[in-house]
Protein backbone atom coordinates (compact mmCIF):
# COMPACT_ATOMS: atom_id res chain seq x y z
CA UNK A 1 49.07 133.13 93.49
CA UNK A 2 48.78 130.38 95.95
CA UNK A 3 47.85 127.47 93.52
CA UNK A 4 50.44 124.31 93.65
CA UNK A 5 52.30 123.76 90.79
CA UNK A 6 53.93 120.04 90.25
CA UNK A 7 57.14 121.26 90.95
CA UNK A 8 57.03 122.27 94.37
CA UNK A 9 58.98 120.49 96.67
CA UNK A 10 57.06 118.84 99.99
CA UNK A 11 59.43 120.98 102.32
CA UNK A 12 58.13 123.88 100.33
CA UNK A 13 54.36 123.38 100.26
CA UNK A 14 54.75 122.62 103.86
CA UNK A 15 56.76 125.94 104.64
CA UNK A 16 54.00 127.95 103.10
CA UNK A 17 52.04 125.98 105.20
CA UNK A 18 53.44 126.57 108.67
CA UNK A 19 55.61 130.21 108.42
CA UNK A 20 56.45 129.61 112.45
CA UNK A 21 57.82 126.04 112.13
CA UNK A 22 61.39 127.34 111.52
CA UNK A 23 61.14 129.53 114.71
CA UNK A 24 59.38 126.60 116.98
CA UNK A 25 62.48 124.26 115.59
CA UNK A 26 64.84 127.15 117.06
CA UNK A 27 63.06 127.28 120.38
CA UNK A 28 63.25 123.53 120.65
CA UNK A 29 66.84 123.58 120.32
CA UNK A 30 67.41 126.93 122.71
CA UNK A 31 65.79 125.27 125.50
CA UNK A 32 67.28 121.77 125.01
CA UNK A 33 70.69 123.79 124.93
CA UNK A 34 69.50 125.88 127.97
CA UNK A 35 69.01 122.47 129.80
CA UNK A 36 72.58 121.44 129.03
CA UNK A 37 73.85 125.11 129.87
CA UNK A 38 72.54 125.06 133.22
CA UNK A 39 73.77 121.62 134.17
CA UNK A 40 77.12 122.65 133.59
CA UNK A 41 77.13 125.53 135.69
CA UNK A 42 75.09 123.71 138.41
CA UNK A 43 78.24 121.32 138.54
CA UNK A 44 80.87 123.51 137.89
CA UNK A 45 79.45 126.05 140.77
CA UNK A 46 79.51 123.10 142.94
CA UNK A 47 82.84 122.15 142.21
CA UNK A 48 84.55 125.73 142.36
CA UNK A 49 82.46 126.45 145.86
CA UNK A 50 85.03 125.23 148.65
CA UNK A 51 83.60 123.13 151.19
CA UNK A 52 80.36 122.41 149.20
CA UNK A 53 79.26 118.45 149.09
CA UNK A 54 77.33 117.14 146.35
CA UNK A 55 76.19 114.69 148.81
CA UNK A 56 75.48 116.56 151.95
CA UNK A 57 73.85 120.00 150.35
CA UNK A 58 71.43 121.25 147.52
CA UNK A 59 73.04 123.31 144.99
CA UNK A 60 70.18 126.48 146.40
CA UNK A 61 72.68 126.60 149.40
CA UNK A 62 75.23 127.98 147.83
CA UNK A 63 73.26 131.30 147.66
CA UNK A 64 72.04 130.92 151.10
CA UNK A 65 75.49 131.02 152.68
CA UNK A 66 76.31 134.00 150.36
CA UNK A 67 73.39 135.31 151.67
CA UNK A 68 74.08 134.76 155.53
CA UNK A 69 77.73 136.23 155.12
CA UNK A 70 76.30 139.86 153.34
CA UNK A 71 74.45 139.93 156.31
């Protein structure tokens, strides 16, 4: 039976209300992490590359020189 009683909480009415909020939340949080994951590797790859410059190249020529060299 879907009729409200008095005693349901506001998180619960709106849980019943929106099933996918509790996924969406979860996405929200994966992609800010995801954001944070890749900046780390963006500046650790940079850092652990020798002869790279933060100030003189774009982190995409890394793989370009990797590239060149299979070649």
């Amino acid at each position: 039976m879907s009729a409200l009683s008095s005693v349901d909480s506001c998180d619960e009415v709106i849980q019943r209300a929106s099933p996918g909020r509790r996924r969406r939340k979860w996405l929200l949080i994966a992609g800010i992490g995801a954001v944070g994951v890749y900046a780390v590797g963006d500046l650790l790859s940079g850092l652990l590359y020798e002869g790279y410059s933060f100030k003189d190249q774009a982190i995409s020529e890394l793989s370009l020189t990797a590239l060149r060299s299979a070649h």
